[in-house]
N, C-alpha and C. Protein backbone atom coordinates (compact mmCIF):
# COMPACT_ATOMS: atom_id res chain seq x y z
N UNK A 1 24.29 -6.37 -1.09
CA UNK A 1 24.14 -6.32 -2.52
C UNK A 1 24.71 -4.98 -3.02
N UNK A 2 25.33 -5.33 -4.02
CA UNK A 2 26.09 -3.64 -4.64
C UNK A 2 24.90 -3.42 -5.99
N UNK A 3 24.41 -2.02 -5.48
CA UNK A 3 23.46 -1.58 -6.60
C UNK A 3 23.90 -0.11 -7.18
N UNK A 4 23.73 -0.35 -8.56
CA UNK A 4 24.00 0.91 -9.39
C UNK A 4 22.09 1.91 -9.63
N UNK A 5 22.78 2.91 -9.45
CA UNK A 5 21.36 3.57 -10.36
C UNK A 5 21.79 4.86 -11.35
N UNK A 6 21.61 3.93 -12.68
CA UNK A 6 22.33 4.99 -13.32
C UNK A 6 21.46 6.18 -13.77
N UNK A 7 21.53 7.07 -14.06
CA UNK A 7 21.00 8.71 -14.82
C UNK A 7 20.19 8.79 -13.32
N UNK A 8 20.87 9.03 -11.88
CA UNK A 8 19.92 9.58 -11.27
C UNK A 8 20.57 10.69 -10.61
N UNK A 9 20.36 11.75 -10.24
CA UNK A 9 21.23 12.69 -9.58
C UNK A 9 20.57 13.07 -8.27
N UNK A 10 19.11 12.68 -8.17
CA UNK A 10 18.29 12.82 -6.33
C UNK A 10 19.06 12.02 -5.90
N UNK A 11 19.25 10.94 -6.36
CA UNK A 11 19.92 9.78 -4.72
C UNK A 11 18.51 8.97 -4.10
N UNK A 12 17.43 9.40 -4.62
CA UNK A 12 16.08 8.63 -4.40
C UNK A 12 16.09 7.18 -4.15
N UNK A 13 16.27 6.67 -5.46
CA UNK A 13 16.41 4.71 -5.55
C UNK A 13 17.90 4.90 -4.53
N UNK A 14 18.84 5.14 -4.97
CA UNK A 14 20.19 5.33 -4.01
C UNK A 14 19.91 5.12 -2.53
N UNK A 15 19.55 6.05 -2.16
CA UNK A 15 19.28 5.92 -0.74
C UNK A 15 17.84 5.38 -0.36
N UNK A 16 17.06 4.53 -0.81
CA UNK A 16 16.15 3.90 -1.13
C UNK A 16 17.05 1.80 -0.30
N UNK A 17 17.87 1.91 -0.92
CA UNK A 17 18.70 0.83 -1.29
C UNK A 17 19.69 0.90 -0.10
N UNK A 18 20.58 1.93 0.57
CA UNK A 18 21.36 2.30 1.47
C UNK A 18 20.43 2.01 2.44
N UNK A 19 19.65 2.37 2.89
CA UNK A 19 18.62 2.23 4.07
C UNK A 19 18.17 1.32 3.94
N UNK A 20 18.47 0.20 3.26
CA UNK A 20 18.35 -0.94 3.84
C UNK A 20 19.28 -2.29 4.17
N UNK A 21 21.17 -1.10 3.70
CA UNK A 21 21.94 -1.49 4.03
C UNK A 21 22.83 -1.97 2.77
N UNK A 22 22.37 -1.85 1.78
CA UNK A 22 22.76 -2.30 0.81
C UNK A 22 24.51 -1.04 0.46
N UNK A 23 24.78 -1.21 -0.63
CA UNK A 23 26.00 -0.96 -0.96
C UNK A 23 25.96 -0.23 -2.49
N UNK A 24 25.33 1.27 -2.34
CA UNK A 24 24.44 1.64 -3.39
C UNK A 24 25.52 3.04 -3.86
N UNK A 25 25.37 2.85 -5.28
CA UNK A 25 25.93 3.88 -5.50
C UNK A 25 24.66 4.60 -6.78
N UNK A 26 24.92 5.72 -6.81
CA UNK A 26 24.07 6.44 -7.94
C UNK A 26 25.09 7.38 -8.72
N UNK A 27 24.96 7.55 -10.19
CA UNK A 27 25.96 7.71 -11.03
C UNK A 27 24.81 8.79 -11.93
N UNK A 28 25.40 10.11 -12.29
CA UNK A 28 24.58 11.25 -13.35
C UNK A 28 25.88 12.24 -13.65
N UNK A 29 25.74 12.47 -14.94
CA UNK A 29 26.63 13.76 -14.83
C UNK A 29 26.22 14.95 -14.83
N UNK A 30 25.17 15.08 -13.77
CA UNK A 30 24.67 16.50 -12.73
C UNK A 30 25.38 15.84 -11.30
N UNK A 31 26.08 16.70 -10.66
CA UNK A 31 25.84 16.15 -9.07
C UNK A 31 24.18 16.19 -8.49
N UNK A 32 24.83 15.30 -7.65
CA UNK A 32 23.69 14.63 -6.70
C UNK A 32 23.51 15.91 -5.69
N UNK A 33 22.21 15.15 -5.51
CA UNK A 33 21.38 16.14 -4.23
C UNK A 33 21.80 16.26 -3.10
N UNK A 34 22.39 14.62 -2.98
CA UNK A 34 22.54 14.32 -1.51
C UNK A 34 23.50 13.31 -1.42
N UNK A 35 24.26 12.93 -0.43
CA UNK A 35 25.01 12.05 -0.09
C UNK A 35 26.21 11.81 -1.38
N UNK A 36 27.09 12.81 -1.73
CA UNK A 36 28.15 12.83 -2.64
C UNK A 36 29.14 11.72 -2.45
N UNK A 37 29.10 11.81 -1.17
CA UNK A 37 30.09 9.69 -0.80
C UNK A 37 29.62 8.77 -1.43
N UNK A 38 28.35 8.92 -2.03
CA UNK A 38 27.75 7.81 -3.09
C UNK A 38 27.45 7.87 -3.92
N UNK A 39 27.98 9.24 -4.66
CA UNK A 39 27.32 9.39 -6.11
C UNK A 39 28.91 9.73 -6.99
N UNK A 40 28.35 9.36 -8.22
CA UNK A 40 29.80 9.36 -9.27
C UNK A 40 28.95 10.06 -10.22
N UNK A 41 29.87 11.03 -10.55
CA UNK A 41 29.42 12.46 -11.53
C UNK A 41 30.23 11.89 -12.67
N UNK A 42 29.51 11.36 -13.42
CA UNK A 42 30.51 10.83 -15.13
C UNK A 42 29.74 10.20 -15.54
N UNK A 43 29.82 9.43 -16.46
CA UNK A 43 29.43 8.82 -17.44
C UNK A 43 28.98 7.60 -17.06
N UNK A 44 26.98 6.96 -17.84
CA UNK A 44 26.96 5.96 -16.98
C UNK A 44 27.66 4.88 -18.18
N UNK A 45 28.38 4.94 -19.08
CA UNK A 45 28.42 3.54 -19.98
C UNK A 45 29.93 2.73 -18.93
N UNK A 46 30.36 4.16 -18.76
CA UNK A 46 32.19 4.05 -18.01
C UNK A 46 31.59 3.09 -16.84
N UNK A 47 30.85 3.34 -16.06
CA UNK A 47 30.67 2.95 -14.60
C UNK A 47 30.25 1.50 -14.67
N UNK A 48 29.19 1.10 -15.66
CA UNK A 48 28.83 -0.29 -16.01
C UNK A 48 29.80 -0.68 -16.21
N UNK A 49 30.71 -0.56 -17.63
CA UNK A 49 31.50 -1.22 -17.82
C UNK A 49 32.83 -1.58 -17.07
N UNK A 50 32.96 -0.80 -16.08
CA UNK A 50 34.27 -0.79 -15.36
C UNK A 50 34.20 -1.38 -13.98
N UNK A 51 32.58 -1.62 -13.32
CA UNK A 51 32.37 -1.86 -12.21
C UNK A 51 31.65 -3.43 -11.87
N UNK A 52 31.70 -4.04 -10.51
CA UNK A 52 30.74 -5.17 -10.60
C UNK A 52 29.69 -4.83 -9.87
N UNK A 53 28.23 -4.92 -10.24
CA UNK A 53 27.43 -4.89 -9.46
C UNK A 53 26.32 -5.86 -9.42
N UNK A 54 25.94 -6.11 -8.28
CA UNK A 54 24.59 -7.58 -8.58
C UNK A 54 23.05 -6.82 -9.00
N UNK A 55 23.43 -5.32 -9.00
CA UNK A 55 21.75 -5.11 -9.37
C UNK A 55 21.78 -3.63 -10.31
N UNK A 56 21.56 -3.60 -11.54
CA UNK A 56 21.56 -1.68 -11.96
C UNK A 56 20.10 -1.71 -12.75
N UNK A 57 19.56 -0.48 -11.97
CA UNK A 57 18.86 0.30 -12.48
C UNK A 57 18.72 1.65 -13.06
N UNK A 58 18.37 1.69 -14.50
CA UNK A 58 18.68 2.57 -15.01
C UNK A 58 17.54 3.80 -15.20
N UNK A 59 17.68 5.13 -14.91
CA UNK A 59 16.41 6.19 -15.24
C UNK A 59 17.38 6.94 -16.79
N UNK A 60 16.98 6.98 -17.98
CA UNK A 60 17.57 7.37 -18.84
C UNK A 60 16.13 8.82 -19.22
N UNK A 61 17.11 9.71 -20.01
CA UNK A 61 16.82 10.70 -19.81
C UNK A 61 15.31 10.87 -20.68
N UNK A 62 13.98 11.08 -20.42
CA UNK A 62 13.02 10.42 -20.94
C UNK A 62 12.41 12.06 -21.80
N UNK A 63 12.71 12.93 -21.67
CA UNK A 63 13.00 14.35 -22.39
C UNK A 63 12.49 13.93 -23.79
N UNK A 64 13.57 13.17 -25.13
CA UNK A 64 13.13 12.74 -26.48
C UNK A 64 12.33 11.49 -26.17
N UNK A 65 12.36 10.57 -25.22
CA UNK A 65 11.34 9.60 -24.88
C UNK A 65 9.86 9.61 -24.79
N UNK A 66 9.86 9.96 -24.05
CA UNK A 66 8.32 10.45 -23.44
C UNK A 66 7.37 10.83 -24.13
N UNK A 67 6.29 10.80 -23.88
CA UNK A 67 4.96 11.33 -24.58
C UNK A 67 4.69 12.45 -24.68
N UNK A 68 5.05 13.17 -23.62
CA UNK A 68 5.05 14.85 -23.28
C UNK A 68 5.78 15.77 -24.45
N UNK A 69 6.84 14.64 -24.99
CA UNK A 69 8.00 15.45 -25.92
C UNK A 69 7.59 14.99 -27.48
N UNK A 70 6.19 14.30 -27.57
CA UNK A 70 6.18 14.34 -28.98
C UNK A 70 6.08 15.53 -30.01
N UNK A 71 5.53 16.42 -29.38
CA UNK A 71 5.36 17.64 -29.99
C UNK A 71 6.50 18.43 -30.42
N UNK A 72 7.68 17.95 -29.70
CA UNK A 72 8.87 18.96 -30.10
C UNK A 72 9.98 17.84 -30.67
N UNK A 73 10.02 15.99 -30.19
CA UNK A 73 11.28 15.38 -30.83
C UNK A 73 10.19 14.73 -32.00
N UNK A 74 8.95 14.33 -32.42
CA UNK A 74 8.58 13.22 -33.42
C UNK A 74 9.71 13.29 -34.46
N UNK A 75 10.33 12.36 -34.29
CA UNK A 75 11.19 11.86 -35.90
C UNK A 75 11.90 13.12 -36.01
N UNK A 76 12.65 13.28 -35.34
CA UNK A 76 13.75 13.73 -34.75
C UNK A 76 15.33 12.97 -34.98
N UNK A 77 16.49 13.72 -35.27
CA UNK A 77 17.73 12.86 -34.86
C UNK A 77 17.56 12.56 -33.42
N UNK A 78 17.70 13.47 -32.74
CA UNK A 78 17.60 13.87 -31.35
C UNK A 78 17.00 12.47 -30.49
N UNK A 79 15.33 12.36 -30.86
CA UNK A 79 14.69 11.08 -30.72
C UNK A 79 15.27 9.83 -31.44
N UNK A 80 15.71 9.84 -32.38
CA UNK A 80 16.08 8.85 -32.99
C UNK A 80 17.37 8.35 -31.88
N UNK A 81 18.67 8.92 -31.91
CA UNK A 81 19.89 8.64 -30.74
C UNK A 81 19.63 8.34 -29.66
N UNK A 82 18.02 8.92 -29.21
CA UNK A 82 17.53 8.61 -27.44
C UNK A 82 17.91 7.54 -27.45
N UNK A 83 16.54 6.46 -28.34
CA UNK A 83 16.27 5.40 -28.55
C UNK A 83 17.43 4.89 -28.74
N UNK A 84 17.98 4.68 -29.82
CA UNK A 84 19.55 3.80 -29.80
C UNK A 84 20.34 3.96 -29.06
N UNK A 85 20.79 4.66 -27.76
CA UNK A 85 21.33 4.88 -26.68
C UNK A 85 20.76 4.92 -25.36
N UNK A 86 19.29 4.41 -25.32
CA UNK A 86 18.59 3.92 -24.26
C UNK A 86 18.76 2.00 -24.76
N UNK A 87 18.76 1.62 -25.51
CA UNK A 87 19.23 -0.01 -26.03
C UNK A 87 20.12 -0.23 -25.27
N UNK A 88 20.96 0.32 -26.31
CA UNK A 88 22.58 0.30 -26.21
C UNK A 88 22.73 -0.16 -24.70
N UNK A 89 22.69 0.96 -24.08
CA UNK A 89 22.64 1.36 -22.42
C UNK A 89 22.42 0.16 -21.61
N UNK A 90 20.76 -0.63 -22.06
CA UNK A 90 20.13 -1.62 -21.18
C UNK A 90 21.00 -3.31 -21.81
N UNK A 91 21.52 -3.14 -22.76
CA UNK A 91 22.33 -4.36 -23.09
C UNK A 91 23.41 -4.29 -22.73
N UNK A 92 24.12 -3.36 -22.58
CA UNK A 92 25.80 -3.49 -21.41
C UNK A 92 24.96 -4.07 -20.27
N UNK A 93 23.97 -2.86 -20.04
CA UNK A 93 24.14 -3.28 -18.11
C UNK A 93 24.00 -4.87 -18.30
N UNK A 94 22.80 -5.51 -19.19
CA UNK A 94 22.32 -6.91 -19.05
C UNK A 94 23.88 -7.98 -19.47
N UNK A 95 24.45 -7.22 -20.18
CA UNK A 95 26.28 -8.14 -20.11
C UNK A 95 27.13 -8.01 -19.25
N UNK A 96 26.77 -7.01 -18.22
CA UNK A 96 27.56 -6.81 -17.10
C UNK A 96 26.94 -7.01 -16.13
N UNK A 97 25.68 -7.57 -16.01
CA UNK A 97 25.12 -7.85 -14.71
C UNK A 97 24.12 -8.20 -14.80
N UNK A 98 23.81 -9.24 -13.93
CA UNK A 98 22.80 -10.82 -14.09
C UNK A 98 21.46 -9.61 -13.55
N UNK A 99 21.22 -8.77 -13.27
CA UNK A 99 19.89 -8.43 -12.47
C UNK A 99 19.92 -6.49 -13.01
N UNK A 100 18.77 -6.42 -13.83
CA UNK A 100 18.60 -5.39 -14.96
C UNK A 100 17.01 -4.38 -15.00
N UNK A 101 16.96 -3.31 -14.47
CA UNK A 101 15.73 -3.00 -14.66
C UNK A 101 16.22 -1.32 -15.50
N UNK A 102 15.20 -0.95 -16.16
CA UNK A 102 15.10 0.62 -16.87
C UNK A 102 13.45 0.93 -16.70
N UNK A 103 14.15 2.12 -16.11
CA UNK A 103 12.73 2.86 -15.86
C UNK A 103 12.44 4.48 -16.52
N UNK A 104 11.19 4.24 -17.36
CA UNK A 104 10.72 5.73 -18.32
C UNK A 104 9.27 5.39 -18.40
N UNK A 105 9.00 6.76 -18.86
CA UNK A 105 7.75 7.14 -18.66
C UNK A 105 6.82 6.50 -19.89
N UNK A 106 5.43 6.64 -20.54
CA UNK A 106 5.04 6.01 -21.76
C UNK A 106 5.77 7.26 -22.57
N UNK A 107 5.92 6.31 -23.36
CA UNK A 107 6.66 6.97 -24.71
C UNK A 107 6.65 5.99 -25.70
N UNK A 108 8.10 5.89 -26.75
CA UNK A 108 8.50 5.39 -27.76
C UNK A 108 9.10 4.26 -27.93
N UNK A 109 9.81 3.93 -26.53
CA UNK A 109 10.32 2.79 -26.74
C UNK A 109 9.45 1.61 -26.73
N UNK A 110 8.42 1.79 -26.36
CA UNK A 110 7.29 0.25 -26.23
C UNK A 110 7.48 -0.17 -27.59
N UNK A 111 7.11 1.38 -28.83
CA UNK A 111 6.64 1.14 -30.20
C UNK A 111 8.65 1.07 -31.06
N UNK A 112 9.39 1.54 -30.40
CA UNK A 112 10.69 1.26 -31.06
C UNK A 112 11.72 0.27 -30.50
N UNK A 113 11.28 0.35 -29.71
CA UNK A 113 12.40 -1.12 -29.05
C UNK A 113 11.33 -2.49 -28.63
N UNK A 114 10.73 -2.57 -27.48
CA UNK A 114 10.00 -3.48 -27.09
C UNK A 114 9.08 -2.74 -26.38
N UNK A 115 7.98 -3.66 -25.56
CA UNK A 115 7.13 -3.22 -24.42
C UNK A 115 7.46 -3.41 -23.27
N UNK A 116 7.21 -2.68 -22.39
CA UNK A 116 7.81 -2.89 -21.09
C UNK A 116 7.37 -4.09 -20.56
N UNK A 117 8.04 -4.50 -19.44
CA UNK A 117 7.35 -5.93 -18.69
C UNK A 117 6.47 -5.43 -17.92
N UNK A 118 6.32 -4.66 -17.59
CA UNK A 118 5.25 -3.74 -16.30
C UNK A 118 5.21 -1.94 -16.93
N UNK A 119 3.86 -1.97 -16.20
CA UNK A 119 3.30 -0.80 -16.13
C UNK A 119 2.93 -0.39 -14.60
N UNK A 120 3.22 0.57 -14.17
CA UNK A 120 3.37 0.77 -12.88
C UNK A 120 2.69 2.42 -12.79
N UNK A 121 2.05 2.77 -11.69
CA UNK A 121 1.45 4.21 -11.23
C UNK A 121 2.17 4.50 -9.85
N UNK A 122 2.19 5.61 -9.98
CA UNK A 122 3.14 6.40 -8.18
C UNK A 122 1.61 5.73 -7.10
N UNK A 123 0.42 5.72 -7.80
CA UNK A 123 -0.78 5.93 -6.71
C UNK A 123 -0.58 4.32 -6.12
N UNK A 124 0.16 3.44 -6.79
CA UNK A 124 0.06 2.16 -6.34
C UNK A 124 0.98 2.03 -5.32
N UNK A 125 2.15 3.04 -4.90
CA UNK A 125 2.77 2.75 -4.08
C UNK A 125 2.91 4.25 -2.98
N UNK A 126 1.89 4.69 -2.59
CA UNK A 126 1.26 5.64 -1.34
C UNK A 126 1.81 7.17 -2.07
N UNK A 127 1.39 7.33 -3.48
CA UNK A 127 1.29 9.12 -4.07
C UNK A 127 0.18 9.05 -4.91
N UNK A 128 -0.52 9.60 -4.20
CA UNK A 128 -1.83 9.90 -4.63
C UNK A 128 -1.87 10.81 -6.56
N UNK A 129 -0.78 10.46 -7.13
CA UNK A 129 -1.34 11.11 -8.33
C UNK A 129 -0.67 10.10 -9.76
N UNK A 130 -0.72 10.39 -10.48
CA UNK A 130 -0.70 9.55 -11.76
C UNK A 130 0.54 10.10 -12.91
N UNK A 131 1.45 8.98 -12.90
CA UNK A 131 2.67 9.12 -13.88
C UNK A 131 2.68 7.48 -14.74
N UNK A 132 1.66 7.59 -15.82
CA UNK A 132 2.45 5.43 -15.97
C UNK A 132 2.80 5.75 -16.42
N UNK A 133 3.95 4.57 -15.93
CA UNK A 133 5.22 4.20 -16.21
C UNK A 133 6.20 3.02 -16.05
N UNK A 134 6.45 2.73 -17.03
CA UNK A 134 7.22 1.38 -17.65
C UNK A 134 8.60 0.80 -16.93
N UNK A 135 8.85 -0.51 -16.88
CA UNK A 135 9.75 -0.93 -16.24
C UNK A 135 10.34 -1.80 -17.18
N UNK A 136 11.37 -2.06 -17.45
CA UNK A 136 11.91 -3.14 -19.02
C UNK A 136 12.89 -4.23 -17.90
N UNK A 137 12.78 -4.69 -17.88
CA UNK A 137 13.30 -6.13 -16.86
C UNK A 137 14.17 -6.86 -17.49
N UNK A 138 15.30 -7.10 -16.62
CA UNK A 138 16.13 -8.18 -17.04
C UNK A 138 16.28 -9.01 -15.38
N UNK A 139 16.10 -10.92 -15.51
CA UNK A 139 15.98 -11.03 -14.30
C UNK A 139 15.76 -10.65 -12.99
N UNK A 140 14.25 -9.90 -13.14
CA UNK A 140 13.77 -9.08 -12.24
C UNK A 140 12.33 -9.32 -12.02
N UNK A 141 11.05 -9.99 -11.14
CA UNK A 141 10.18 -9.80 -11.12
C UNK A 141 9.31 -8.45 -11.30
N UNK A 142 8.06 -8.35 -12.02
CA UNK A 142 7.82 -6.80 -11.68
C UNK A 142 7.56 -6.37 -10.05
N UNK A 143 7.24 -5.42 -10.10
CA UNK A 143 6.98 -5.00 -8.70
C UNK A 143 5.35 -5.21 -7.87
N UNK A 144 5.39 -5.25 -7.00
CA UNK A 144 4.17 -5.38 -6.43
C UNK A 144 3.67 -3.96 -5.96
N UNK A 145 2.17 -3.70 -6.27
CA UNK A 145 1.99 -2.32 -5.38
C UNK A 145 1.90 -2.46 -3.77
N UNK A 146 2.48 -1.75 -3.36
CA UNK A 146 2.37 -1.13 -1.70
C UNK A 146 1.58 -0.93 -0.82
N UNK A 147 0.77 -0.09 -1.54
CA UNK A 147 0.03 1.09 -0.83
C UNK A 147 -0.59 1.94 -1.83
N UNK A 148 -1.99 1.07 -2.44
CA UNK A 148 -2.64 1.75 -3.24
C UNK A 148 -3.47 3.02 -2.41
N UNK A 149 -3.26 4.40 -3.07
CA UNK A 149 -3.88 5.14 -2.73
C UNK A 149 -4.60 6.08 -3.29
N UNK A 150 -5.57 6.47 -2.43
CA UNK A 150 -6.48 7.78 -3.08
C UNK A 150 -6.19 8.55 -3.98
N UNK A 151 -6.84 9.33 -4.80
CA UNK A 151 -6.17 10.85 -5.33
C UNK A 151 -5.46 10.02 -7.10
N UNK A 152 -5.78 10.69 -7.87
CA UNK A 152 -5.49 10.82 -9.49
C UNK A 152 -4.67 11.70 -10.14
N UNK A 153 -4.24 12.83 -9.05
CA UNK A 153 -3.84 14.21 -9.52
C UNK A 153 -2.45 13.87 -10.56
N UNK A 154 -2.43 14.86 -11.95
CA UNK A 154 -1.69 15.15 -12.92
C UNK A 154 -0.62 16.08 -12.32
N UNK A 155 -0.27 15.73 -11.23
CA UNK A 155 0.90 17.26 -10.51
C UNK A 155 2.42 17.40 -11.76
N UNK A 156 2.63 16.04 -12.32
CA UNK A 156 3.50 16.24 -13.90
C UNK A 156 3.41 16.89 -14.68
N UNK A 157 2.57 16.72 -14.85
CA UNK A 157 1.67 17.30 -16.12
C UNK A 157 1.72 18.51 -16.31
N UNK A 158 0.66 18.98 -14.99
CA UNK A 158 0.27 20.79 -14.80
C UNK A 158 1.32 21.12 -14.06
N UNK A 159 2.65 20.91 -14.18
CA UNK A 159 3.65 21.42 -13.53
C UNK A 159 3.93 23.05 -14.46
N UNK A 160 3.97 24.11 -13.73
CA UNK A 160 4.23 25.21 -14.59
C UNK A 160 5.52 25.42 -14.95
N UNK A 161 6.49 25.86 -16.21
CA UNK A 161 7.38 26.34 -16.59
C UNK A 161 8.45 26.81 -15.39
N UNK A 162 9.19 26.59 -15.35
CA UNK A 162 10.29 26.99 -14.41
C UNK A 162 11.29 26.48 -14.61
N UNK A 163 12.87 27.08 -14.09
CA UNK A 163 14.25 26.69 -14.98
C UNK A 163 14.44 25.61 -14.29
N UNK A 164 13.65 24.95 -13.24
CA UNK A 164 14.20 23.30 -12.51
C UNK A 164 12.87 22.53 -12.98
N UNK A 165 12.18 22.87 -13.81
CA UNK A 165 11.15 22.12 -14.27
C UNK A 165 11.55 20.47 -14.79
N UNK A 166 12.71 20.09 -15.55
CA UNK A 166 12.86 19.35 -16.58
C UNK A 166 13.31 19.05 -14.79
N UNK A 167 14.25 18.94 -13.91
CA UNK A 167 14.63 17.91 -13.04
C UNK A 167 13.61 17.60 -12.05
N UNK A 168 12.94 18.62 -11.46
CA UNK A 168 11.41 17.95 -10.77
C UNK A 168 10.38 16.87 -11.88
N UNK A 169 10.50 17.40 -12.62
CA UNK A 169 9.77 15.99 -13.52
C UNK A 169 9.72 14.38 -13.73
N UNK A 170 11.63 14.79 -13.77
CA UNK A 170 12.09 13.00 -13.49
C UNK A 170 12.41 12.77 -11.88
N UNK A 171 12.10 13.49 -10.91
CA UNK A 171 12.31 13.26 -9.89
C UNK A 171 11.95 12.09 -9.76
N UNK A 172 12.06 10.90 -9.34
CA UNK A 172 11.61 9.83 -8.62
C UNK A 172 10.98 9.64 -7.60
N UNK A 173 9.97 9.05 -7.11
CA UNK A 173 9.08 8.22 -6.48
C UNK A 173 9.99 7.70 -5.28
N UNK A 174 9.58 8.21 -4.17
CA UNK A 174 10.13 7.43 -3.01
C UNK A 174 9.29 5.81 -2.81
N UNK A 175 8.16 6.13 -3.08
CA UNK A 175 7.13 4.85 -2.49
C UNK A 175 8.04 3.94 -3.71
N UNK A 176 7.99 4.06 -4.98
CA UNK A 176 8.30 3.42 -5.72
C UNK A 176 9.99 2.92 -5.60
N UNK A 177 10.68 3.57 -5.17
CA UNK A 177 12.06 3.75 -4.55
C UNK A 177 12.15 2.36 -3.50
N UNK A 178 11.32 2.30 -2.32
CA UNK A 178 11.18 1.96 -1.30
C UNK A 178 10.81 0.49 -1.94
N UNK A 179 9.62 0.16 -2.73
CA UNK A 179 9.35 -1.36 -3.42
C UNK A 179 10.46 -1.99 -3.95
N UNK A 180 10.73 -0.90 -5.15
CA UNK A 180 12.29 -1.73 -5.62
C UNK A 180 13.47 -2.51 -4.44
N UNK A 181 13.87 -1.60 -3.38
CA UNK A 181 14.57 -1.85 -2.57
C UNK A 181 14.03 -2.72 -2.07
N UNK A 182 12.63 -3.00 -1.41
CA UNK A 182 12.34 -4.16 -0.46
C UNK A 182 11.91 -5.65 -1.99
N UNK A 183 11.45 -5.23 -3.07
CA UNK A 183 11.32 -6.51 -3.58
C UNK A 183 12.52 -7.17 -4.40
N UNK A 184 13.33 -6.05 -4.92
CA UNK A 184 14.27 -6.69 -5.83
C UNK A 184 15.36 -7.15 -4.95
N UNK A 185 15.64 -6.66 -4.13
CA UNK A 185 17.03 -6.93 -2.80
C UNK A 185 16.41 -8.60 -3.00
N UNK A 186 16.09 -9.03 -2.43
CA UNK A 186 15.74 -10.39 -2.53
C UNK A 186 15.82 -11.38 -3.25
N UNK A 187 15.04 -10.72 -4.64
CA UNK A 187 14.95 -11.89 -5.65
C UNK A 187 16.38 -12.49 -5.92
């Protein structure tokens, strides 16, 4: 299966998807962490539109999204463009490819675009601490949890100020990484 993951620059879902043989590329315009033979530093609208793939998942930048950022985007241009370019974004991929997921944190789009099809926690798939967070589906079952586990901890949250703060934040979920790859490969 050829899978896209667009706005990611860990290689997390990426190599999530590779390890299980799949044919994965991950696309951000930050370089990647890891494995540069599989990541494309540009633009994700270019890569949808120019590429075929049977599966893209998208992490869009959840900064004016998110709940965390009401205090600094509410009714905002800034917030306003998120939103119309997190759409935008999930309707190419869904015209360019039969199998569609976007993944962000609670925020705005439930109340400006739609509600997610799923609500999902890191603790449901073996990380003991708490991020919900939304999945918007296009021909995609939601996910099943894993490996519900112990522990509630806010480690997001009470993350302290630091200049790699904003990219440890959207870091991605291996456990959650690891479900996608073993449930969606399939469907």
């Amino acid at each position: 299966m050829r899978v896209l993951v667009g706005c990611e620059y860990s290689g997390v879902v990426r190599d999530a998807f590779l390890a299980r043989g799949h044919d994965a590329w991950s696309c951000d315009l930050l370089p990647t962490e890891s494995r540069p033979d599989r990541h494309l530093q540009e633009n994700v609208e270019s890569v949808v539109v120019n590429c075929n793939f049977d599966l893209i998942i998208l992490h869009p930048p959840c900064t004016a999204l998110c709940v965390a950022g009401n205090r600094h985007y509410s009714e905002t241009k800034e917030r306003a463009e998120a939103i119309s370019w997190t759409r935008a974004l999930f309707r190419l991929a869904v015209a360019r490819c039969d199998k569609v997921a976007l993944e962000n944190p609670v925020g705005v789009l439930s109340s400006a675009w739609r509600p997610p099809d799923q609500y999902m926690q890191p603790w449901e798939y073996g990380h003991g601490e708490t991020k919900k967070t939304g999945l918007w589906l296009h021909n995609l079952p939601p996910l099943q949890p894993t490996n519900i586990v112990e522990g509630r901890e806010q480690r997001i949250w009470k993350m302290p100020p630091s200049p790699d703060r904003g990219k440890e934040r959207s870091r991605f979920y291996p456990g959650i990484a690891r479900a996608m790859a073993e449930q969606w490969a399939i469907s």
